[in-house]
N, C-alpha and C. Protein backbone atom coordinates (compact mmCIF):
# COMPACT_ATOMS: atom_id res chain seq x y z
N UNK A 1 -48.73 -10.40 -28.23
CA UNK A 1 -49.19 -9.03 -28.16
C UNK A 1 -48.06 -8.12 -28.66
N UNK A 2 -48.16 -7.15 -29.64
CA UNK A 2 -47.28 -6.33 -30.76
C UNK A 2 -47.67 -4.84 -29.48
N UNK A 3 -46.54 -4.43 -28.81
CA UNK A 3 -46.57 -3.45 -28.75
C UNK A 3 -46.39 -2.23 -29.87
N UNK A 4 -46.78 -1.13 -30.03
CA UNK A 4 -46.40 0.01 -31.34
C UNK A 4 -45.81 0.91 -30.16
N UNK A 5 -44.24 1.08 -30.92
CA UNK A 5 -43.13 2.04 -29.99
C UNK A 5 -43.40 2.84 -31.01
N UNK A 6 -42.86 4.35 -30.31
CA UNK A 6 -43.10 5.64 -31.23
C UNK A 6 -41.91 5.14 -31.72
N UNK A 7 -41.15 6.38 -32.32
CA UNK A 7 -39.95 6.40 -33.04
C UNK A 7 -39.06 6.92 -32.40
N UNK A 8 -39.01 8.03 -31.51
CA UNK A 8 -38.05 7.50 -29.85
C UNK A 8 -37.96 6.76 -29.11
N UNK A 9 -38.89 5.56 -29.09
CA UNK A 9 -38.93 4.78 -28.08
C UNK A 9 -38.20 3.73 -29.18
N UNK A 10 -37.86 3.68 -29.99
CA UNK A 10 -37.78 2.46 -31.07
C UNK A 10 -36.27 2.85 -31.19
N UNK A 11 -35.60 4.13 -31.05
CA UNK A 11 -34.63 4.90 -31.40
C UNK A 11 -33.84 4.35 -30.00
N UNK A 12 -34.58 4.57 -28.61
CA UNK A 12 -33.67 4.47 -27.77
C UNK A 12 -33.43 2.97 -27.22
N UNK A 13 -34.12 2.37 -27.36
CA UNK A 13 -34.32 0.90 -27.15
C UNK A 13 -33.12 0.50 -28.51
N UNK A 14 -33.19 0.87 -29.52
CA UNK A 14 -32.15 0.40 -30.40
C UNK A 14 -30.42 0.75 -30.07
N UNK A 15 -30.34 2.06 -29.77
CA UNK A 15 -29.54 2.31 -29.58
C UNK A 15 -28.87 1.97 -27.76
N UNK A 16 -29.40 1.59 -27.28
CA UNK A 16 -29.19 0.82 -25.69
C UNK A 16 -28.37 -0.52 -26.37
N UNK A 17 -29.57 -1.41 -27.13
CA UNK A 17 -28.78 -2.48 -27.42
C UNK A 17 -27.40 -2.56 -27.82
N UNK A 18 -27.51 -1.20 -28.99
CA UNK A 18 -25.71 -1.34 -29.43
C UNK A 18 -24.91 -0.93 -28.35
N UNK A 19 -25.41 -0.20 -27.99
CA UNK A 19 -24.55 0.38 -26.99
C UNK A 19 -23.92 -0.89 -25.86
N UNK A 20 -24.57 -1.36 -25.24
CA UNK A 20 -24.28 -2.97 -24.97
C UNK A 20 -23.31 -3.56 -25.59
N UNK A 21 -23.66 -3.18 -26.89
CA UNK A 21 -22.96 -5.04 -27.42
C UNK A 21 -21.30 -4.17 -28.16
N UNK A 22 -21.70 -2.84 -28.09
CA UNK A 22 -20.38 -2.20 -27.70
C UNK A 22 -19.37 -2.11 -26.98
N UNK A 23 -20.24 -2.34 -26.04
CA UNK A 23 -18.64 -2.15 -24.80
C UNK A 23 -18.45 -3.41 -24.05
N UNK A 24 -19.26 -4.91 -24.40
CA UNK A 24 -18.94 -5.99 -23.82
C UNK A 24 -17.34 -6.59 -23.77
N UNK A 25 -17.23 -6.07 -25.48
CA UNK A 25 -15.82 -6.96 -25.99
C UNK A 25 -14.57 -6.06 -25.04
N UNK A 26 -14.77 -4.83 -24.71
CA UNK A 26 -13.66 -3.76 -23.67
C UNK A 26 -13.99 -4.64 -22.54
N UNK A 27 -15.21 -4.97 -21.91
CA UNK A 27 -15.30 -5.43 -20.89
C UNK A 27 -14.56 -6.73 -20.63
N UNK A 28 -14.91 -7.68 -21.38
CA UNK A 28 -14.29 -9.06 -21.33
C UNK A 28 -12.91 -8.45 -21.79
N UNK A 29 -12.12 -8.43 -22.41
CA UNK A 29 -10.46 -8.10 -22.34
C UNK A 29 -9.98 -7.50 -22.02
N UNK A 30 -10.50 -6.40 -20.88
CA UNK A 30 -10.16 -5.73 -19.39
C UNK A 30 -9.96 -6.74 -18.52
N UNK A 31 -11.22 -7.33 -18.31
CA UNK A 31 -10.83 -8.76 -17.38
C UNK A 31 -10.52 -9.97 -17.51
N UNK A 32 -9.90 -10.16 -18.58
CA UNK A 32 -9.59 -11.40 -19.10
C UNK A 32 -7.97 -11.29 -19.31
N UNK A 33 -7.67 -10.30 -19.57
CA UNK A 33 -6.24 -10.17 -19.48
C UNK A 33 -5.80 -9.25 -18.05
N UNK A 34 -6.83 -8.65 -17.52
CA UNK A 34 -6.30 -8.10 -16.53
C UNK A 34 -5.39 -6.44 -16.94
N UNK A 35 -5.29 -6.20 -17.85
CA UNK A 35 -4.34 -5.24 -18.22
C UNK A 35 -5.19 -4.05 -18.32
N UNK A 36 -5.41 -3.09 -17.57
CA UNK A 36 -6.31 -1.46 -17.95
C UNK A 36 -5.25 -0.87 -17.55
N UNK A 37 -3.86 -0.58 -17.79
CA UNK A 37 -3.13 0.35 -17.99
C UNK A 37 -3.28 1.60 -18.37
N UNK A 38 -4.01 1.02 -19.72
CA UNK A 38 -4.37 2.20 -21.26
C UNK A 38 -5.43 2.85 -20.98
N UNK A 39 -5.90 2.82 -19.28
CA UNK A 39 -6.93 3.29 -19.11
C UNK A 39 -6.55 4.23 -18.06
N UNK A 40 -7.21 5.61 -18.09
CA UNK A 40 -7.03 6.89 -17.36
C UNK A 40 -7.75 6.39 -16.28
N UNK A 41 -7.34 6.65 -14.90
CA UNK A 41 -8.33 6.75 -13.55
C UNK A 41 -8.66 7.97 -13.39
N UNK A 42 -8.27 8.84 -13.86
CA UNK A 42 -9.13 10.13 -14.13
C UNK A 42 -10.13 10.02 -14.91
N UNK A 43 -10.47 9.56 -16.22
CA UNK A 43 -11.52 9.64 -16.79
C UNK A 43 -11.95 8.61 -16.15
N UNK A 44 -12.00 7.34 -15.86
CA UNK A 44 -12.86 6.19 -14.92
C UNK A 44 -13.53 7.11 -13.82
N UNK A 45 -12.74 7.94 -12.84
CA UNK A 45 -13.22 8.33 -11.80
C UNK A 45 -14.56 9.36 -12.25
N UNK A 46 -14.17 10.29 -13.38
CA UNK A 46 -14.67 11.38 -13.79
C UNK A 46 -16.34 10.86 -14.39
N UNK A 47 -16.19 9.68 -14.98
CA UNK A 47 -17.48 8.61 -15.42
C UNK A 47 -18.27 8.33 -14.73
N UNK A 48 -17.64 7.84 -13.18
CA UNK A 48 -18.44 7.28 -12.28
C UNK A 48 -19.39 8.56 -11.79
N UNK A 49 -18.39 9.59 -11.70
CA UNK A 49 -18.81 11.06 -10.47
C UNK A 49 -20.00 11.84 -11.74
N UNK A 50 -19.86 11.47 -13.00
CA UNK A 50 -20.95 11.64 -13.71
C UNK A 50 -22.12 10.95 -14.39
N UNK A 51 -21.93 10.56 -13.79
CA UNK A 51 -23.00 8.74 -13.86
C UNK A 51 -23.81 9.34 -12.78
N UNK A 52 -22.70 9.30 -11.64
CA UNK A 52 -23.53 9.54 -10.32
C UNK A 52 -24.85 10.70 -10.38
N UNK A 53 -24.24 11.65 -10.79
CA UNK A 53 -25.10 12.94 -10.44
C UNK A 53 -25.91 12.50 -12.01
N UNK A 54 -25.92 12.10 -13.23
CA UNK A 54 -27.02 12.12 -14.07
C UNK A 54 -28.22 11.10 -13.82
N UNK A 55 -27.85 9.79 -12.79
CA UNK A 55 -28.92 9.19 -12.38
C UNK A 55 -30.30 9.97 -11.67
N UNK A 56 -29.88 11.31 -11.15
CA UNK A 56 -30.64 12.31 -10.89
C UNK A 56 -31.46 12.96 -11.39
N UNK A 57 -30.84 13.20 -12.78
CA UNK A 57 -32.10 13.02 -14.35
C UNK A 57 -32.56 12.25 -14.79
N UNK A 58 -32.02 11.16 -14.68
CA UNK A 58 -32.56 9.92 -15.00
C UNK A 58 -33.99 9.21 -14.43
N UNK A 59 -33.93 9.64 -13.00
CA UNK A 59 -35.17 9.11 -12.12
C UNK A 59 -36.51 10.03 -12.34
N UNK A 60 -36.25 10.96 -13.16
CA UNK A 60 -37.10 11.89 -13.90
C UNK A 60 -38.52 11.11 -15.03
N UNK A 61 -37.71 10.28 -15.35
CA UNK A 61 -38.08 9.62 -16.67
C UNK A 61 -38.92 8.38 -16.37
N UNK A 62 -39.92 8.04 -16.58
CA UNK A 62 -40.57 6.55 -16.49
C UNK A 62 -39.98 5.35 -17.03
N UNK A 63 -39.23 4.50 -16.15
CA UNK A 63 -38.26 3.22 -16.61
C UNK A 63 -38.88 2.65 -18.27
N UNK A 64 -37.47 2.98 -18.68
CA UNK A 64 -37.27 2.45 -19.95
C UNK A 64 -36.29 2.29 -20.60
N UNK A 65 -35.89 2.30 -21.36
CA UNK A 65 -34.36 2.40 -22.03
C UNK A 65 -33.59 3.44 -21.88
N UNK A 66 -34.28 4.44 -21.40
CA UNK A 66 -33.37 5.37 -20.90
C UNK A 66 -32.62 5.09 -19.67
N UNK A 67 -33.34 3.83 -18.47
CA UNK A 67 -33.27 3.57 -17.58
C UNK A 67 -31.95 2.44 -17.33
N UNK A 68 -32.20 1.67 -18.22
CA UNK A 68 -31.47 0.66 -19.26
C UNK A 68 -30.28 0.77 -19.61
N UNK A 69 -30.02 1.59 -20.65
CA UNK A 69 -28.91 2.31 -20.53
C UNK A 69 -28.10 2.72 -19.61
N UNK A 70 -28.24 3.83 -18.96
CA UNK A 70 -28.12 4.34 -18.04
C UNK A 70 -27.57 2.91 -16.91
N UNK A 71 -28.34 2.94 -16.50
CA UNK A 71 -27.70 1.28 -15.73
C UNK A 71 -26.33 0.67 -16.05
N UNK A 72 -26.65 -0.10 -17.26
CA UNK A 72 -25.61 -0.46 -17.79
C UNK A 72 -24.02 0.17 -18.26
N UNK A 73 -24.26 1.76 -18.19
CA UNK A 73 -23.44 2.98 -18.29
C UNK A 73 -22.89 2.86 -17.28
N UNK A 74 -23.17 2.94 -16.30
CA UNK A 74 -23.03 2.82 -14.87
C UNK A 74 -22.40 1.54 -14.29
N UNK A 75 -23.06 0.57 -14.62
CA UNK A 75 -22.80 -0.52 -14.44
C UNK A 75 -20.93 -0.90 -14.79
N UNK A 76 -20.72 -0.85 -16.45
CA UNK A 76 -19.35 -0.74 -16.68
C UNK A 76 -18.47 0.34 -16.42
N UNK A 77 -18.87 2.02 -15.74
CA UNK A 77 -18.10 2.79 -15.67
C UNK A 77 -17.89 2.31 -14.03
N UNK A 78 -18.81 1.72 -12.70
CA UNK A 78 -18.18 0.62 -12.01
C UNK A 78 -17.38 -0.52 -11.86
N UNK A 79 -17.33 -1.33 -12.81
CA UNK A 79 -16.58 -2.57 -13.07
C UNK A 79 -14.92 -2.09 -13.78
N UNK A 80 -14.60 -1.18 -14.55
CA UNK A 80 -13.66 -0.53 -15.07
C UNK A 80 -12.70 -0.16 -13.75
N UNK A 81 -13.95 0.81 -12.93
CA UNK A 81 -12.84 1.72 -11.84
C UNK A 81 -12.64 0.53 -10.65
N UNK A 82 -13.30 -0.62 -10.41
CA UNK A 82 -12.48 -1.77 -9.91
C UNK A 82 -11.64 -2.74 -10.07
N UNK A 83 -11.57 -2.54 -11.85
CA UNK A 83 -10.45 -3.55 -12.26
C UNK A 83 -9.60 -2.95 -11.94
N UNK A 84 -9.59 -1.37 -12.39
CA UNK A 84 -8.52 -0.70 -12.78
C UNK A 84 -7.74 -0.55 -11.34
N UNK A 85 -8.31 -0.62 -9.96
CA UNK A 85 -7.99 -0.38 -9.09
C UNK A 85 -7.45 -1.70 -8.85
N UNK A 86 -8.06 -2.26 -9.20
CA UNK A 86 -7.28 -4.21 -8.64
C UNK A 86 -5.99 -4.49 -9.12
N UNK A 87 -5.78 -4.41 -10.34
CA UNK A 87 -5.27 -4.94 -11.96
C UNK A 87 -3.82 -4.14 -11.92
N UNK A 88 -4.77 -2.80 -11.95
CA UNK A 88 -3.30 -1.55 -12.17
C UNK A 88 -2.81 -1.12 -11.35
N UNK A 89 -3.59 -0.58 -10.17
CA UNK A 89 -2.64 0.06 -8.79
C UNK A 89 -2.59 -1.36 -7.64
N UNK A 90 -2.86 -2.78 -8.40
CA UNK A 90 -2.68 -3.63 -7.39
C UNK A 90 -3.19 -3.81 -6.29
N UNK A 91 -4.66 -3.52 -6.04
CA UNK A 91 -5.37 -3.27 -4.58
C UNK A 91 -6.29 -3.83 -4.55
N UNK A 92 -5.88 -4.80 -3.44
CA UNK A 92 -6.55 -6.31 -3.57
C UNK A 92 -7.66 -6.08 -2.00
N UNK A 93 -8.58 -6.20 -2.29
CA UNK A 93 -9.77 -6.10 -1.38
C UNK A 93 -10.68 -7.24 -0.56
N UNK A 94 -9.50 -7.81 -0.22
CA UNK A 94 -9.78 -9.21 0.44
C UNK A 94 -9.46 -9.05 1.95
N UNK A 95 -10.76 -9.76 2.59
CA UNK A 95 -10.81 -9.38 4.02
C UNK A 95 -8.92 -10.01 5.13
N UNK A 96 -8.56 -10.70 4.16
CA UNK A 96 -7.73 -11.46 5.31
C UNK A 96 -6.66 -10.37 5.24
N UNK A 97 -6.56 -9.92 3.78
CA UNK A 97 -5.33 -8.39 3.80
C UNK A 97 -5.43 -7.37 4.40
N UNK A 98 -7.04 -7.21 4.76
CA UNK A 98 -6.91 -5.86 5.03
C UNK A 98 -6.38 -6.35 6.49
N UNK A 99 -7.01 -7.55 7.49
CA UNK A 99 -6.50 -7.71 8.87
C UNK A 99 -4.55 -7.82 8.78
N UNK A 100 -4.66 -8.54 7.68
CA UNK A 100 -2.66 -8.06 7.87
C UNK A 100 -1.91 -6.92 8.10
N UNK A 101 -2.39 -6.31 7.27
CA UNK A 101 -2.51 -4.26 7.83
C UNK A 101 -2.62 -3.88 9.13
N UNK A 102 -3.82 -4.19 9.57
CA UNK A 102 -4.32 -3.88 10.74
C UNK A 102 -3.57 -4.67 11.76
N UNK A 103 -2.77 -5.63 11.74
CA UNK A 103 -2.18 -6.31 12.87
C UNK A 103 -0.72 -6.13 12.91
């Protein structure tokens, strides 16, 4: 069965994909080397806190690639501000550390 997408729907569904296959290769050699130095926690933080509040427009829209996107936007502007927190400021989020603290 051939769905017929308009030409926004064909536009945003296309451009989701790149967008994807854009930022995988940042993703894998963020965590593969561990190194986000070169990366601002101001703009990470500033991504997330605007991610946050545009999912608000987002739920506007009937799931689709706008939805998609969006997700996945989200998705790596999350995974970034936890490497970056692991990796770069060293903050390891493992239950037995935090009780070392605490004792």
């Amino acid at each position: 069965m051939v769905n017929n997408f308009s030409l926004p729907e064909l536009a945003g569904f296309i451009s989701t994909i790149l967008f994807v296959i854009s930022n995988l290769p940042m993703l894998f050699k963020a965590f593969k080397t561990r190194n986000l130095k070169s990366y601002s926690l101001l703009h990470i933080g500033m991504a997330n806190a605007g991610n946050t509040l545009y999912w608000l427009y987002v739920f506007s829209f009937p799931l689709g690639s706008l939805w998609l996107l969006h997700a996945f936007n989200t998705a790596v502007a999350l995974l970034m501000l936890v490497g970056y927190l692991r990796y770069s400021l060293n903050i390891k989020l493992s239950y037995v550390q935090k009780k070392q603290i605490r004792d």
